[in-house]
Protein backbone atom coordinates (compact mmCIF):
# COMPACT_ATOMS: atom_id res chain seq x y z
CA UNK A 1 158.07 77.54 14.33
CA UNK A 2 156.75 74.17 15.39
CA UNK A 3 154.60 72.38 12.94
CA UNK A 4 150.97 71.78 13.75
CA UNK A 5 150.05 68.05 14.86
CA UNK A 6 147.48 67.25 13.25
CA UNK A 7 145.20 64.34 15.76
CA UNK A 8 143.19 62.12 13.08
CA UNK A 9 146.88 62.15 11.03
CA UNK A 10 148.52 61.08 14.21
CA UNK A 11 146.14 58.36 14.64
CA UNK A 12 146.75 56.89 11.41
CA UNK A 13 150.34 56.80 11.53
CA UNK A 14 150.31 55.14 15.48
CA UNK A 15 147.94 52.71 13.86
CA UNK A 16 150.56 51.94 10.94
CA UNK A 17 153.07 51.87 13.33
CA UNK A 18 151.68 49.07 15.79
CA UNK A 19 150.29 47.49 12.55
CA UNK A 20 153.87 47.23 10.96
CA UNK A 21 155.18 45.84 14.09
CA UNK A 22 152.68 43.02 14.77
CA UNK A 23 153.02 42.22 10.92
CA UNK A 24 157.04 41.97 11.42
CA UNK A 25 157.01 40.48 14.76
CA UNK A 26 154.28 37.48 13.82
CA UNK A 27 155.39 34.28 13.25
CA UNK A 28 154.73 34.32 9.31
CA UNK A 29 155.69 36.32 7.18
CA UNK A 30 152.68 35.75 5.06
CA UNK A 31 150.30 38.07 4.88
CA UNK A 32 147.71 35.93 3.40
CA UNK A 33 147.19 34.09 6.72
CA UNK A 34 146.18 37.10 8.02
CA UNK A 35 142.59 37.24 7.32
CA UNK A 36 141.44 41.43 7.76
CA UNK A 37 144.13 41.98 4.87
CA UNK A 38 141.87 42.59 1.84
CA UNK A 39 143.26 39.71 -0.01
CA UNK A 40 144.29 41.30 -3.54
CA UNK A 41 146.58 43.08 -0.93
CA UNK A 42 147.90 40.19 0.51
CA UNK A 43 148.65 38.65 -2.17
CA UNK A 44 150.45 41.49 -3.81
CA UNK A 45 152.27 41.69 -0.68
CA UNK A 46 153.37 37.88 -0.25
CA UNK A 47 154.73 38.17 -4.20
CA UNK A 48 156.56 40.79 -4.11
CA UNK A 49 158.06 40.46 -0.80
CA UNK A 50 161.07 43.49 -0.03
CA UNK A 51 159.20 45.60 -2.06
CA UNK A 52 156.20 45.33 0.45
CA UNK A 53 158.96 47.16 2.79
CA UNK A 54 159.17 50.06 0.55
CA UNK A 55 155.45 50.42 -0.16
CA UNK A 56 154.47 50.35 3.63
CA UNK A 57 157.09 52.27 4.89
CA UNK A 58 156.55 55.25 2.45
CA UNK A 59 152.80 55.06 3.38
CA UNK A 60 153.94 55.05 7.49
CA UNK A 61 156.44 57.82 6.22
CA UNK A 62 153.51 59.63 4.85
CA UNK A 63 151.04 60.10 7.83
CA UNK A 64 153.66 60.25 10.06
CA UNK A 65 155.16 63.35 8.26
CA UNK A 66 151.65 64.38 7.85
CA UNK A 67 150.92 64.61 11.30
CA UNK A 68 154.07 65.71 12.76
CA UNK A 69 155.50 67.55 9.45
CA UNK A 70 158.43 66.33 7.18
CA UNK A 71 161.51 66.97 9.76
CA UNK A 72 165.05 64.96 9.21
CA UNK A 73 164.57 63.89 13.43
CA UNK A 74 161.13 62.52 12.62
CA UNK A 75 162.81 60.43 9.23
CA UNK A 76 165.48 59.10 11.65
CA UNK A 77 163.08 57.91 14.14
CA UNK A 78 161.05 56.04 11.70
CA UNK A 79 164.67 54.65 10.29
CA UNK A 80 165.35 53.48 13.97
CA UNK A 81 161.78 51.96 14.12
CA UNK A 82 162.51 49.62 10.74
CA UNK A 83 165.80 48.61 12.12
CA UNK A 84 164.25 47.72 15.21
CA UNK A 85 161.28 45.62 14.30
CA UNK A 86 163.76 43.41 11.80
CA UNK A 87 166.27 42.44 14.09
CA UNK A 88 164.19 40.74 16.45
CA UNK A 89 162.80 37.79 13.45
CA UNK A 90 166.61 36.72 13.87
CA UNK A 91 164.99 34.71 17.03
CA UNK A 92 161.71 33.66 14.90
CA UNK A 93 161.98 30.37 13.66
CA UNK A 94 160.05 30.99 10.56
CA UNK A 95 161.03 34.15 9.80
CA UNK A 96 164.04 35.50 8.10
CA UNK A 97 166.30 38.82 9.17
CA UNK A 98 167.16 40.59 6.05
CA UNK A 99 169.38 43.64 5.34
CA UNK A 100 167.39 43.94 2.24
CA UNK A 101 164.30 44.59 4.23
CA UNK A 102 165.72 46.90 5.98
CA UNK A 103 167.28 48.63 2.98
CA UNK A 104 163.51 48.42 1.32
CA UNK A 105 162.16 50.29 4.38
CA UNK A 106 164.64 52.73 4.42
CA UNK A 107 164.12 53.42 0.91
CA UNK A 108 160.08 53.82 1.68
CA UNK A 109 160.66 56.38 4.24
CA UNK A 110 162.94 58.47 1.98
CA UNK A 111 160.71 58.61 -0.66
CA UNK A 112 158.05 59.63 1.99
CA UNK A 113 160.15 62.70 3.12
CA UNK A 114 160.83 64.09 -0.87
């Protein structure tokens, strides 16, 4: 049986999707400089730094499993999706590829399909 999509979950997670990529993909990595981030969150974010990873991906990880159910293809495709939108700040002058990052989203997205 195919699980049921649900729309207004499927909106959220393409919305945390294209968010996560234009936050990864900016030229800082600060999130304070972006100003329609609530700014306790921002700053939380810019403090703790890899852990931000883990905290966003197992939100992603959590509408994306909630509109499309909790399925091991659906885990590797977000998986493929952190790897992808890391590599590319190897050609950012300000930013910084990091296996920990990438480790920190990984680790986000499994606790999002427990």
């Amino acid at each position: 049986a195919s699980a049921r999509i649900r729309p207004f979950a499927v909106g959220l997670a393409a919305l945390g999707l294209g968010t996560l990529a234009y936050l990864s993909l900016r030229p800082s990595a600060f999130l304070t400089e972006v100003g329609w981030i609530p700014r306790w969150l921002s700053q939380w974010a810019d403090h703790h730094g890899v852990l931000r990873n883990t905290v966003a991906f197992l939100a992603l990880g959590l509408f994306v499993f909630a509109s499309v159910g909790r399925r091991p293809p659906h885990g590797l495709a977000l998986a493929a999706f952190a790897i992808v939108i890391e590599v590319p700040q190897i050609w950012l002058p300000q930013r910084v590829f990091d296996w920990r990052d990438i480790g920190a989203s990984l680790g986000g997205i499994a606790l999002a399909l427990k």
